[in-house]
C-alpha atoms as a PDB file:
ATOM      1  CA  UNK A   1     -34.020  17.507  12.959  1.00  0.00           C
ATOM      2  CA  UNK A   2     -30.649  18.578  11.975  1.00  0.00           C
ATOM      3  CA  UNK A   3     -29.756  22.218  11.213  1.00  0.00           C
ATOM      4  CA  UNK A   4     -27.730  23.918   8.483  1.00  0.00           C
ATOM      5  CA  UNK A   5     -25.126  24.048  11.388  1.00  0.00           C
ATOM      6  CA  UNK A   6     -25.278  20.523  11.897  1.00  0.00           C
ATOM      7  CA  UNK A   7     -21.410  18.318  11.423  1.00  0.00           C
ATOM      8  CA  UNK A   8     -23.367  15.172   9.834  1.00  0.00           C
ATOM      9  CA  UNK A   9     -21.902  14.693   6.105  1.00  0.00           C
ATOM     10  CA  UNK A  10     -21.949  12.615   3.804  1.00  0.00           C
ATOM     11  CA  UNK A  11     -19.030  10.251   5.044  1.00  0.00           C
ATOM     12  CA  UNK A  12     -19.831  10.277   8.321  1.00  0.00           C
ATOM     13  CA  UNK A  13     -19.225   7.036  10.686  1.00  0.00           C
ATOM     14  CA  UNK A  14     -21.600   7.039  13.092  1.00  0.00           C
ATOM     15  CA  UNK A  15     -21.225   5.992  16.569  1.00  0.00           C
ATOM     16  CA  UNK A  16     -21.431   2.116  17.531  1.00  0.00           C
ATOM     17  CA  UNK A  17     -23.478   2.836  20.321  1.00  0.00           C
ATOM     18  CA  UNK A  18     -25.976   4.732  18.279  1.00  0.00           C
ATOM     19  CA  UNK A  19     -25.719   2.366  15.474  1.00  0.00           C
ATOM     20  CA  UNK A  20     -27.011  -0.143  18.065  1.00  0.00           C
ATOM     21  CA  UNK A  21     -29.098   1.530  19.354  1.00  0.00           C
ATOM     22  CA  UNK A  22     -31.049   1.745  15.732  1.00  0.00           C
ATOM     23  CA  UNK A  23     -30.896  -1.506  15.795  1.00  0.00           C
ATOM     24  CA  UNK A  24     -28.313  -1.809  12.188  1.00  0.00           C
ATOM     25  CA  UNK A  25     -26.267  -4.395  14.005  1.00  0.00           C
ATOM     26  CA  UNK A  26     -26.069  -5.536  17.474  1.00  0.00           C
ATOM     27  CA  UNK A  27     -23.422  -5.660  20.197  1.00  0.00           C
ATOM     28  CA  UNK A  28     -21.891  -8.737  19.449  1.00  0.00           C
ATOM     29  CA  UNK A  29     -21.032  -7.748  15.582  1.00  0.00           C
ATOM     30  CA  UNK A  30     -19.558  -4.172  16.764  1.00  0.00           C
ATOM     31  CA  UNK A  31     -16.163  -5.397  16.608  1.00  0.00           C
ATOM     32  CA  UNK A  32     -16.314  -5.998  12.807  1.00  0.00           C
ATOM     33  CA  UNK A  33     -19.045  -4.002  11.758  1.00  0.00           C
ATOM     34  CA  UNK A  34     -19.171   0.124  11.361  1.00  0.00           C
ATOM     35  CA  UNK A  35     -22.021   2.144  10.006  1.00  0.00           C
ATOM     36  CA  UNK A  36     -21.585   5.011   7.300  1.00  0.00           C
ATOM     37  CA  UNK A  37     -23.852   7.452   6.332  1.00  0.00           C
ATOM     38  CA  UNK A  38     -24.247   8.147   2.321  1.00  0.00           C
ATOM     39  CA  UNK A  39     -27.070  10.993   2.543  1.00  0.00           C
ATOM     40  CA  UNK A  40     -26.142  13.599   0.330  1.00  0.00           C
ATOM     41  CA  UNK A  41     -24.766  16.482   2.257  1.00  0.00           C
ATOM     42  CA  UNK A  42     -27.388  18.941   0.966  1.00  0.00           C
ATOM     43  CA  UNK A  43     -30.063  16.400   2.010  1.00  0.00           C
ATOM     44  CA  UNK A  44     -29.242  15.946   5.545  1.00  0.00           C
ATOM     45  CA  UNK A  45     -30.143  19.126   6.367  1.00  0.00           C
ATOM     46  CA  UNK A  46     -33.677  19.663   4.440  1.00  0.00           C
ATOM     47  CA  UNK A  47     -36.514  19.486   6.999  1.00  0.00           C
ATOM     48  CA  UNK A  48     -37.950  17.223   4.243  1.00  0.00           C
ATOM     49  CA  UNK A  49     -35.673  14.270   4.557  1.00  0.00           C
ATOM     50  CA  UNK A  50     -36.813  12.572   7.364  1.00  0.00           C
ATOM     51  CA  UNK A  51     -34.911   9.530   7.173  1.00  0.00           C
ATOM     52  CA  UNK A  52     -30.904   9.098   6.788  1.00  0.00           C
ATOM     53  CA  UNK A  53     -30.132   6.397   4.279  1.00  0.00           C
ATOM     54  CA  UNK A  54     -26.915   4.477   5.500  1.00  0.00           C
ATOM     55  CA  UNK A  55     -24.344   1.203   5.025  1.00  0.00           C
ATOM     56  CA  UNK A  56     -23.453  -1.136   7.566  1.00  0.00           C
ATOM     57  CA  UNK A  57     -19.892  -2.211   6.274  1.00  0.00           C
ATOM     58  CA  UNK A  58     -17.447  -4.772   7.311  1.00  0.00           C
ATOM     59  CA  UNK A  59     -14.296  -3.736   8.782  1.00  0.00           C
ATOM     60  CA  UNK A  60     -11.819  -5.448   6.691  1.00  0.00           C
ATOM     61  CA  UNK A  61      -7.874  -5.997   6.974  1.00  0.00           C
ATOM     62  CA  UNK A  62      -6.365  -3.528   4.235  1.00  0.00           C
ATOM     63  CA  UNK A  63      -7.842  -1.969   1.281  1.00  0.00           C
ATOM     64  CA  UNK A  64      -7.696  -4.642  -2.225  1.00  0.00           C
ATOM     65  CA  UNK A  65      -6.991  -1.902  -5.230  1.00  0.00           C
ATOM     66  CA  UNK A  66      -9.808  -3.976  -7.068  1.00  0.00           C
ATOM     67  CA  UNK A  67     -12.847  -2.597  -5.321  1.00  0.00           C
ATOM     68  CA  UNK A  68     -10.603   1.084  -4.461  1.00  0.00           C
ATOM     69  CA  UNK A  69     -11.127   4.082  -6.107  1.00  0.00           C
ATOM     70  CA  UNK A  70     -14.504   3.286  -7.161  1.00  0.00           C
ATOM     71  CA  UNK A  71     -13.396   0.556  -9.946  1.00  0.00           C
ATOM     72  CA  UNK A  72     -16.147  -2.025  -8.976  1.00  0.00           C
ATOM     73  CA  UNK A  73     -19.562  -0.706  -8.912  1.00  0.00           C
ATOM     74  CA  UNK A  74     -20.691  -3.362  -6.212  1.00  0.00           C
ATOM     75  CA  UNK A  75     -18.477  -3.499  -3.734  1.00  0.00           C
ATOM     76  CA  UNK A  76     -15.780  -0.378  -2.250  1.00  0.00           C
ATOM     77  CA  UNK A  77     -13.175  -0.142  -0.267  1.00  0.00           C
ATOM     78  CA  UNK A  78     -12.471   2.785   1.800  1.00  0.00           C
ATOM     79  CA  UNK A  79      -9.726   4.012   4.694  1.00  0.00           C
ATOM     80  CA  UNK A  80     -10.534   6.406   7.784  1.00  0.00           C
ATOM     81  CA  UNK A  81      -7.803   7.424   9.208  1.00  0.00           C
ATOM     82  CA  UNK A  82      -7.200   9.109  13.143  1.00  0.00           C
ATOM     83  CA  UNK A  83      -4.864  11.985  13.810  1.00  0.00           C
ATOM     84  CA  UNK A  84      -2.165   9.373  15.490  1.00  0.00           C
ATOM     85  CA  UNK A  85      -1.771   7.872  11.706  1.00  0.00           C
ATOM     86  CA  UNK A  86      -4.387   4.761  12.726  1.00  0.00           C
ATOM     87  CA  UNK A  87      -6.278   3.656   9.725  1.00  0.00           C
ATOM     88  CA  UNK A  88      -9.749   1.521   9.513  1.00  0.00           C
ATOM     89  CA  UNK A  89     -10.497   0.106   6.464  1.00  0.00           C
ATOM     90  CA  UNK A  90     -14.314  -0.888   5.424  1.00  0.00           C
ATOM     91  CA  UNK A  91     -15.880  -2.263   2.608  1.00  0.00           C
ATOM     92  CA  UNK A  92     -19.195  -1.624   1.300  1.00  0.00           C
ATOM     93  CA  UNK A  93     -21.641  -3.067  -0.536  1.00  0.00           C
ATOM     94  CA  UNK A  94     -24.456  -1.386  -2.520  1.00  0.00           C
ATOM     95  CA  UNK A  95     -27.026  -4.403  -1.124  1.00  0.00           C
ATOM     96  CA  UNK A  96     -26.355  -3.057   2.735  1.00  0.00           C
ATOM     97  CA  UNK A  97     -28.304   0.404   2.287  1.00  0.00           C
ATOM     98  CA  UNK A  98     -30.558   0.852   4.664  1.00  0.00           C
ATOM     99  CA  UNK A  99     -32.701   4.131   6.162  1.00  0.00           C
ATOM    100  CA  UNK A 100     -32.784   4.916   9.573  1.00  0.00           C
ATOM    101  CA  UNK A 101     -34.960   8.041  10.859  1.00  0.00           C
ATOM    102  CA  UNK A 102     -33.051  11.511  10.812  1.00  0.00           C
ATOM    103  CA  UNK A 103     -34.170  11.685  14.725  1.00  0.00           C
ATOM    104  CA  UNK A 104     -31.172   9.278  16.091  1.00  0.00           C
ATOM    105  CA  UNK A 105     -28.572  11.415  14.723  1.00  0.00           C
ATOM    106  CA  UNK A 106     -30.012  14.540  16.022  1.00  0.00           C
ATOM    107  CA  UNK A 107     -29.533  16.623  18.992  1.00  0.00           C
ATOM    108  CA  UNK A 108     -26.425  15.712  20.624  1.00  0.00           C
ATOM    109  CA  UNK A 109     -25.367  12.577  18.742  1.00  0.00           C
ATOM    110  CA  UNK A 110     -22.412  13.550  16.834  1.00  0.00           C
ATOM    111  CA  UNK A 111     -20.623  11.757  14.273  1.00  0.00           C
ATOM    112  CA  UNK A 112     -17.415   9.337  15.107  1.00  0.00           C
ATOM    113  CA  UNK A 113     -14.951  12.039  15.386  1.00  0.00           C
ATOM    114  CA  UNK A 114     -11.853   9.777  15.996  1.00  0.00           C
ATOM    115  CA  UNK A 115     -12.449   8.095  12.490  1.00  0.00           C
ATOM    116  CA  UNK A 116     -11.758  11.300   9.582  1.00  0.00           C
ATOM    117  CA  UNK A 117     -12.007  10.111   5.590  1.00  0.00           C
ATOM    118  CA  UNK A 118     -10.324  12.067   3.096  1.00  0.00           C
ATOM    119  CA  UNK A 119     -11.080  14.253   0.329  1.00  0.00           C
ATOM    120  CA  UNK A 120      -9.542  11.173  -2.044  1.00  0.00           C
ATOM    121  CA  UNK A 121     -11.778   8.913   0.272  1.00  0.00           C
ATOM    122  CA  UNK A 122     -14.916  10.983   0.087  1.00  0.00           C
ATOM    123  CA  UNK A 123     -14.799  11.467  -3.639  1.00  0.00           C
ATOM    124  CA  UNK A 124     -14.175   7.688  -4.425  1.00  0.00           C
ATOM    125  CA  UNK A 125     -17.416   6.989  -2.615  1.00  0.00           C
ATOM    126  CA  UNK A 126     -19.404   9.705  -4.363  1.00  0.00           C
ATOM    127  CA  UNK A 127     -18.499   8.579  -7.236  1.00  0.00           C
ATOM    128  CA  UNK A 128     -19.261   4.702  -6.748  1.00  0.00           C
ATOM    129  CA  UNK A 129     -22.541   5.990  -5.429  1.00  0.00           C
ATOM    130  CA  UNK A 130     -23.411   7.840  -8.582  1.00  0.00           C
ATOM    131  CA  UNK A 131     -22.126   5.083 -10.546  1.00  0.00           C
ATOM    132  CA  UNK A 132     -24.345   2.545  -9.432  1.00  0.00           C
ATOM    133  CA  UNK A 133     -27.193   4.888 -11.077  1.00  0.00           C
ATOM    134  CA  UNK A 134     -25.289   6.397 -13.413  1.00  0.00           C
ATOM    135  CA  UNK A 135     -24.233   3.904 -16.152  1.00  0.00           C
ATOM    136  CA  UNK A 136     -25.301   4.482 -19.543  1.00  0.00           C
ATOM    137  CA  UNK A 137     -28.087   2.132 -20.968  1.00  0.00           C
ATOM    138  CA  UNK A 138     -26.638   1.082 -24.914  1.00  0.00           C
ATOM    139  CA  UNK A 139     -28.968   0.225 -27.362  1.00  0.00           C
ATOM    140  CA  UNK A 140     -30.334  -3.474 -26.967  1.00  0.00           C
ATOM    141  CA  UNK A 141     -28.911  -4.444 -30.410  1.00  0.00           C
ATOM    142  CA  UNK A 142     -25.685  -2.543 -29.729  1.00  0.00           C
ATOM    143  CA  UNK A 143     -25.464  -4.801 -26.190  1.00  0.00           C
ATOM    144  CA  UNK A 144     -26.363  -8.502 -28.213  1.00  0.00           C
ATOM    145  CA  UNK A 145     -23.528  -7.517 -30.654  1.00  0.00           C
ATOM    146  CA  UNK A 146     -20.974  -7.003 -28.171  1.00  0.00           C
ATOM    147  CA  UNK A 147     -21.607 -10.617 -26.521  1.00  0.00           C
ATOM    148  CA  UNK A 148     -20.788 -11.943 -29.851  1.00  0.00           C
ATOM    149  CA  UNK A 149     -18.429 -14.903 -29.301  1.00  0.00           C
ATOM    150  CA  UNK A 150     -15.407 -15.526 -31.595  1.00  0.00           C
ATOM    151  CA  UNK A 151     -13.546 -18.154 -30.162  1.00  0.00           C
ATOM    152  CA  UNK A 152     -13.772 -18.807 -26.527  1.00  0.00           C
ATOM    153  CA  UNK A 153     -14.888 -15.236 -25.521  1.00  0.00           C
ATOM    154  CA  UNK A 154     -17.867 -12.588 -26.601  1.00  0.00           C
ATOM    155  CA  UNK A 155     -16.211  -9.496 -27.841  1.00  0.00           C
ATOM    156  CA  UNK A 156     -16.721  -7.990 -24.815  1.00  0.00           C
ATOM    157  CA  UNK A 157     -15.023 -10.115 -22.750  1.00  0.00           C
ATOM    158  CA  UNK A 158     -11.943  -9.796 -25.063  1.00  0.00           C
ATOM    159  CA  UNK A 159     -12.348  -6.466 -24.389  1.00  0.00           C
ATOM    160  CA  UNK A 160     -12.343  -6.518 -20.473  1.00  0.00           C
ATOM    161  CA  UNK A 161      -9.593  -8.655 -20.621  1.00  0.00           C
ATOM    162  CA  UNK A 162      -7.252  -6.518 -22.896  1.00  0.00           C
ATOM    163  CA  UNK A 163      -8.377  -3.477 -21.055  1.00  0.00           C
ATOM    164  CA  UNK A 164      -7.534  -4.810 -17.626  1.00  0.00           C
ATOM    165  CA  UNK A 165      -3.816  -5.064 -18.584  1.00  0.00           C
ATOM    166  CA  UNK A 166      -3.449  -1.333 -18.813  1.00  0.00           C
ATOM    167  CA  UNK A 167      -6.013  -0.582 -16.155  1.00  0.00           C
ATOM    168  CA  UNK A 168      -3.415   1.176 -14.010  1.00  0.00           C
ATOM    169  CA  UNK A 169      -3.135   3.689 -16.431  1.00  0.00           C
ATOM    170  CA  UNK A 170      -6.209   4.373 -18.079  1.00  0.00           C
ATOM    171  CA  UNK A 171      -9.139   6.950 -16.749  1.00  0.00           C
ATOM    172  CA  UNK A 172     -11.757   5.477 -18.591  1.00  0.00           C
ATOM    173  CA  UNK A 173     -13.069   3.904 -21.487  1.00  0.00           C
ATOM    174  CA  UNK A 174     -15.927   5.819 -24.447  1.00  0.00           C
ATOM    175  CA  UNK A 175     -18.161   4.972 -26.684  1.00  0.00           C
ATOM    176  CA  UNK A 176     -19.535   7.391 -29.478  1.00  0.00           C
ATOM    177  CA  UNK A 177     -22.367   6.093 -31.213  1.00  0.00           C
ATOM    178  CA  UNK A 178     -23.578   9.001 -32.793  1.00  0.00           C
ATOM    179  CA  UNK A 179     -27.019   9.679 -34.051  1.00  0.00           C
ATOM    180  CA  UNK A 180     -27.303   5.927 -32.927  1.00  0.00           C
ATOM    181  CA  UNK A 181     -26.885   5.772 -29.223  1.00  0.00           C
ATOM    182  CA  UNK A 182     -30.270   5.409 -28.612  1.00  0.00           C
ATOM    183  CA  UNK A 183     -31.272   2.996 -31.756  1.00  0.00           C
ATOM    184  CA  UNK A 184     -32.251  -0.202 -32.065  1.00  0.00           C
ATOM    185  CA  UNK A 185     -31.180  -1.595 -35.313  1.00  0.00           C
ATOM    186  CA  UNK A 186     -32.446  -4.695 -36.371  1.00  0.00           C
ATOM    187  CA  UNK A 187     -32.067  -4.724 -40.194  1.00  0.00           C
ATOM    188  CA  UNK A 188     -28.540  -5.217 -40.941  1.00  0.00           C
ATOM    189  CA  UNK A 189     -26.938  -2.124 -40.890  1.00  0.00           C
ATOM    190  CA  UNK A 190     -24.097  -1.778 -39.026  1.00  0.00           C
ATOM    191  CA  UNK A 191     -23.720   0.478 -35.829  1.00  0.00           C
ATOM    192  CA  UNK A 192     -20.940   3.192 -36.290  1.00  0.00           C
ATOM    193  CA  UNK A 193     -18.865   2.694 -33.672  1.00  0.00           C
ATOM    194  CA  UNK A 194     -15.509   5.461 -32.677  1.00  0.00           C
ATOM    195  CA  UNK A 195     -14.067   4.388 -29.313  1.00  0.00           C
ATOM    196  CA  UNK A 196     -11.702   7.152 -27.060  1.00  0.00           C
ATOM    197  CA  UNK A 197      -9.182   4.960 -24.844  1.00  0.00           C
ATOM    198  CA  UNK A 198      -8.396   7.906 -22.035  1.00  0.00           C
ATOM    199  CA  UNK A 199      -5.445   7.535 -20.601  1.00  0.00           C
ATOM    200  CA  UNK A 200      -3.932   9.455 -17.071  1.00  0.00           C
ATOM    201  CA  UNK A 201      -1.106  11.076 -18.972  1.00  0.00           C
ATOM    202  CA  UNK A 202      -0.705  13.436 -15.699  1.00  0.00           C
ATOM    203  CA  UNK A 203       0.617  10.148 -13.321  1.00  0.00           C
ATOM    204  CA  UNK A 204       1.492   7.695 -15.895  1.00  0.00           C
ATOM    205  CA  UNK A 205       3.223   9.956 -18.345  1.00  0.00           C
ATOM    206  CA  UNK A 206       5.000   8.051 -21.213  1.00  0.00           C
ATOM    207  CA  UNK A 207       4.443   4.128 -19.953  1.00  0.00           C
ATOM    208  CA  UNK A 208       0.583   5.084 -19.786  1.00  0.00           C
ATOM    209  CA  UNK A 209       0.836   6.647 -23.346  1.00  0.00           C
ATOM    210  CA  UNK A 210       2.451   3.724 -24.891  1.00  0.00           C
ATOM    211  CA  UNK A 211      -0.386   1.320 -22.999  1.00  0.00           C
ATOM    212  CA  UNK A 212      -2.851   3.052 -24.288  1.00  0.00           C
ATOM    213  CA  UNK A 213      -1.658   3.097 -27.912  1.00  0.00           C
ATOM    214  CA  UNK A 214      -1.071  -0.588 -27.907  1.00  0.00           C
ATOM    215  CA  UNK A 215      -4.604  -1.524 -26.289  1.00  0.00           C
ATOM    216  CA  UNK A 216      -5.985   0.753 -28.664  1.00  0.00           C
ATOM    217  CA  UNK A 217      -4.136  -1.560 -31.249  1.00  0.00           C
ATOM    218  CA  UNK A 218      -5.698  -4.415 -29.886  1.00  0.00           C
ATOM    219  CA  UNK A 219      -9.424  -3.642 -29.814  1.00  0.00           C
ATOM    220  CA  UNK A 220      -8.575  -2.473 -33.516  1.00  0.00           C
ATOM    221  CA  UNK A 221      -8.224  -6.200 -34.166  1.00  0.00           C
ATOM    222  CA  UNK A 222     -10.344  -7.261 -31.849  1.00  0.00           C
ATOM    223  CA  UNK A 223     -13.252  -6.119 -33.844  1.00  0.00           C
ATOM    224  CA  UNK A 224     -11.878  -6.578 -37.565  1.00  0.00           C
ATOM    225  CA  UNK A 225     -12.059  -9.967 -36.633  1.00  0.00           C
ATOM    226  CA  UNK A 226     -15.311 -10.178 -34.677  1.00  0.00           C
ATOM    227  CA  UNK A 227     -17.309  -7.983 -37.347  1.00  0.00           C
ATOM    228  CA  UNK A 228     -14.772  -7.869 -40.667  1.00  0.00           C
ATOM    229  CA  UNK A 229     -13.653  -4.345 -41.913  1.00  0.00           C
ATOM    230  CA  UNK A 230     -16.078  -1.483 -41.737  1.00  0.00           C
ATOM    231  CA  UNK A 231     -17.257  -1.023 -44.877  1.00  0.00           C
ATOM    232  CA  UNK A 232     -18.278  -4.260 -45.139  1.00  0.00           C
ATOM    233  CA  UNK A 233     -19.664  -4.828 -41.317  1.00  0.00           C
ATOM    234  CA  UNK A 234     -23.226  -5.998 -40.815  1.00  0.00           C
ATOM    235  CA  UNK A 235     -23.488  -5.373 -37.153  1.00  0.00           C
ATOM    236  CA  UNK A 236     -20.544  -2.782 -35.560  1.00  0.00           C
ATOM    237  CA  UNK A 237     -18.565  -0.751 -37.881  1.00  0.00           C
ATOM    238  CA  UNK A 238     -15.831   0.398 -35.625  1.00  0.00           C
ATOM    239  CA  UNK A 239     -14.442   3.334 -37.700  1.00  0.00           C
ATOM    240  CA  UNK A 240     -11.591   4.528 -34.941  1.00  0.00           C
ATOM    241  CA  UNK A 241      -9.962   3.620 -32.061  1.00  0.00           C
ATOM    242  CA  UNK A 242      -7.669   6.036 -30.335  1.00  0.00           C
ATOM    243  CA  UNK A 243      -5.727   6.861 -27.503  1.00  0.00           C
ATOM    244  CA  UNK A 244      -6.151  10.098 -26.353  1.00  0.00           C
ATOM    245  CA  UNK A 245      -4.776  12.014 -22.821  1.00  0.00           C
ATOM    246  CA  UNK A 246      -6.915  13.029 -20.140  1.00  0.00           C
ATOM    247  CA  UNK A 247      -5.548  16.424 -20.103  1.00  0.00           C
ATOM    248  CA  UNK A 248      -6.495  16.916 -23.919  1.00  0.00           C
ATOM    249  CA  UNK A 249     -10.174  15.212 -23.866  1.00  0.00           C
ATOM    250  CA  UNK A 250     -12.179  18.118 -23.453  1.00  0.00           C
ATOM    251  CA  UNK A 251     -15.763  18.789 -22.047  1.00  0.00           C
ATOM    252  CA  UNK A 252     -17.467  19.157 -26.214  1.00  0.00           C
ATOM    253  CA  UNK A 253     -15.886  15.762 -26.671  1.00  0.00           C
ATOM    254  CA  UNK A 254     -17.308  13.984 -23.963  1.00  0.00           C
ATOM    255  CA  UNK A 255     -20.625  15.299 -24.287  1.00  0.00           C
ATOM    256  CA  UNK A 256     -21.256  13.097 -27.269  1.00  0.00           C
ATOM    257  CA  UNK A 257     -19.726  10.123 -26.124  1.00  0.00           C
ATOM    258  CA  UNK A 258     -20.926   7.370 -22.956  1.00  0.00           C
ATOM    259  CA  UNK A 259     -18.630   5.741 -21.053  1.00  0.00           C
ATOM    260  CA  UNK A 260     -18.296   1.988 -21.466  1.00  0.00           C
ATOM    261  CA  UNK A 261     -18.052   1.186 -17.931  1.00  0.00           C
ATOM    262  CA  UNK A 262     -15.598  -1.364 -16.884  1.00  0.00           C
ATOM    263  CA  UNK A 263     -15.442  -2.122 -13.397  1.00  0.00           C
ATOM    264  CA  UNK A 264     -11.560  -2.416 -12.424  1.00  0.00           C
ATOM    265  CA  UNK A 265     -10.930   1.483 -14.050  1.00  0.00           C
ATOM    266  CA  UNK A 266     -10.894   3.974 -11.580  1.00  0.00           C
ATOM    267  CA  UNK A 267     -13.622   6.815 -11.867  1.00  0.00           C
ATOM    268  CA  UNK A 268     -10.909   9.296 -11.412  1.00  0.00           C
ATOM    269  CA  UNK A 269     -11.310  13.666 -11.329  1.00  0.00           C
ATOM    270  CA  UNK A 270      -9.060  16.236 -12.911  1.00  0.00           C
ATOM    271  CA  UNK A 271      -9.418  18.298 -11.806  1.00  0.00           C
ATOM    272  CA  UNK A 272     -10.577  16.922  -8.392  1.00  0.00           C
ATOM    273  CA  UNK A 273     -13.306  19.637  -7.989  1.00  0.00           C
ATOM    274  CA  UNK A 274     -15.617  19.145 -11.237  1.00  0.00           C
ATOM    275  CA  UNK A 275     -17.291  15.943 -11.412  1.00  0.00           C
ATOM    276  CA  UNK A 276     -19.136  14.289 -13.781  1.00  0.00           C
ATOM    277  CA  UNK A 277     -21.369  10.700 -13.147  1.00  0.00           C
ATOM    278  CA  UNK A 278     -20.828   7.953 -15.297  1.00  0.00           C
ATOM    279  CA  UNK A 279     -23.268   7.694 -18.179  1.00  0.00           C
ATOM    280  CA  UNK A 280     -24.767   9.988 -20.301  1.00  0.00           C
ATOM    281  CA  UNK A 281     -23.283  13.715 -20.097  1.00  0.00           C
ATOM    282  CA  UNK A 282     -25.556  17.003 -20.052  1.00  0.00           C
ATOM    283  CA  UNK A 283     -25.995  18.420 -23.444  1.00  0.00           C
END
């Protein structure tokens, strides 16, 4: 078993000999294939884990900013880097977990110690672990009235596509339901929608500001003309749509809202040592 001393983490590559020797991939494939291990770190220790849950990934070219930084919840890309300045770049998918048992990392097998990830690195993949789990579940109504088509495209498709425009600059995207974010409502009364466009004013400044605004703008119309005014909406009343900076969205505010996940927006931190899942907030 491993000990509290032990240098496995959550991150760690493990060793292609090992990795073969668990039978995750054989020899043949080594060349394009690496294993990483996604146990928690406070797991891998606990004499009650017995088993070490893992990815084989596929050693890829260079990182595509599409699945970096934890923006698609299927598929990541991540860089290991050597001291000489080397990189290896790997993508994984959330259908290549497997579990292997604890025993084949213990004793002397030590993780790949020429391949190190970063802080940056590690946090992207904790976070596109915990989103994967961590999405919030919107009321069934709520969901049927988003796919509402005007035109060629369901509201929420208009959405996506407006949003990924500005997706450089934006942190994320929330929902506040209120009393109804857990209601099915089936009778004609409208949900109550407000909707908090975050933007990263601490990288994108002014330009990420003025994106914001003017997407904000544009899901304003978006659902005027999907669902009419609010006062006289039948199925979402959105009441507000704002832009609002990262650095003045505070912790009260986003325990009452749930985050509208869209897959090309980073899960970002600020600062980098709190972190919060995606979904529903502690209250």
């Amino acid at each position: 078993m491993l000990g509290r001393d032990t240098p496995w983490r959550q991150g760690s590559l493990i060793a292609q000999a090992v990795a073969i020797a668990a039978g995750l991939f054989d020899e043949s494939s080594a060349s394009h294939k690496r294993t990483i291990v996604i146990t928690h770190d406070c797991d891998l220790p606990n004499e009650k884990e017995t088993q070490v849950e893992v990815m084989v990934c596929e050693v890829i070219d260079k990182v595509d900013q599409n699945f970096g930084r934890a923006r698609n919840v299927r598929r990541l890309h991540l860089a290991f880097e050597q001291q000489s300045g080397e990189e290896l770049f790997l993508e994984l998918q959330m259908t290549s977990k497997q579990w292997i048992s604890k025993s084949l990392i213990a004793g002397d097998a030590k993780p790949d110690g020429d391949w190190l990830i970063s802080d940056d690195e590690k946090r992207a993949l904790k976070q596109w672990l915990a989103a994967r789990y961590g999405r919030p579940a919107f009321p069934n109504a709520f969901e049927n009235h988003l796919r509402k088509k005007t035109g060629k495209y369901s509201v929420e498709q208009q959405l996506s596509n407006e949003l990924e425009k500005v997706s450089s600059y934006l942190v994320g995207v929330f929902f506040d339901l209120g009393e109804t974010r857990a209601v099915e409502i089936t009778n004609g009364i409208p949900y109550d929608l407000k909707i908090i466009v975050v933007y990263d004013a601490s990288e994108g400044g002014q330009p990420a500001r003025l994106a914001a605004e003017e997407v904000a703008s544009e899901i304003r119309d978006i659902f005027r003309a999907a669902y009419g005014p609010p006062e006289s909406a039948t199925q979402i009343a959105l009441e507000n749509c704002e832009a609002v900076a990262d650095t003045f969205f505070p912790l009260s505010g986003l325990r009452k809202v749930d985050q509208w996940r869209v897959e090309f927006i980073s899960l970002r931190q600020d600062p980098s040592e709190v972190f919060f899942a995606v979904g529903e907030l502690p209250v």
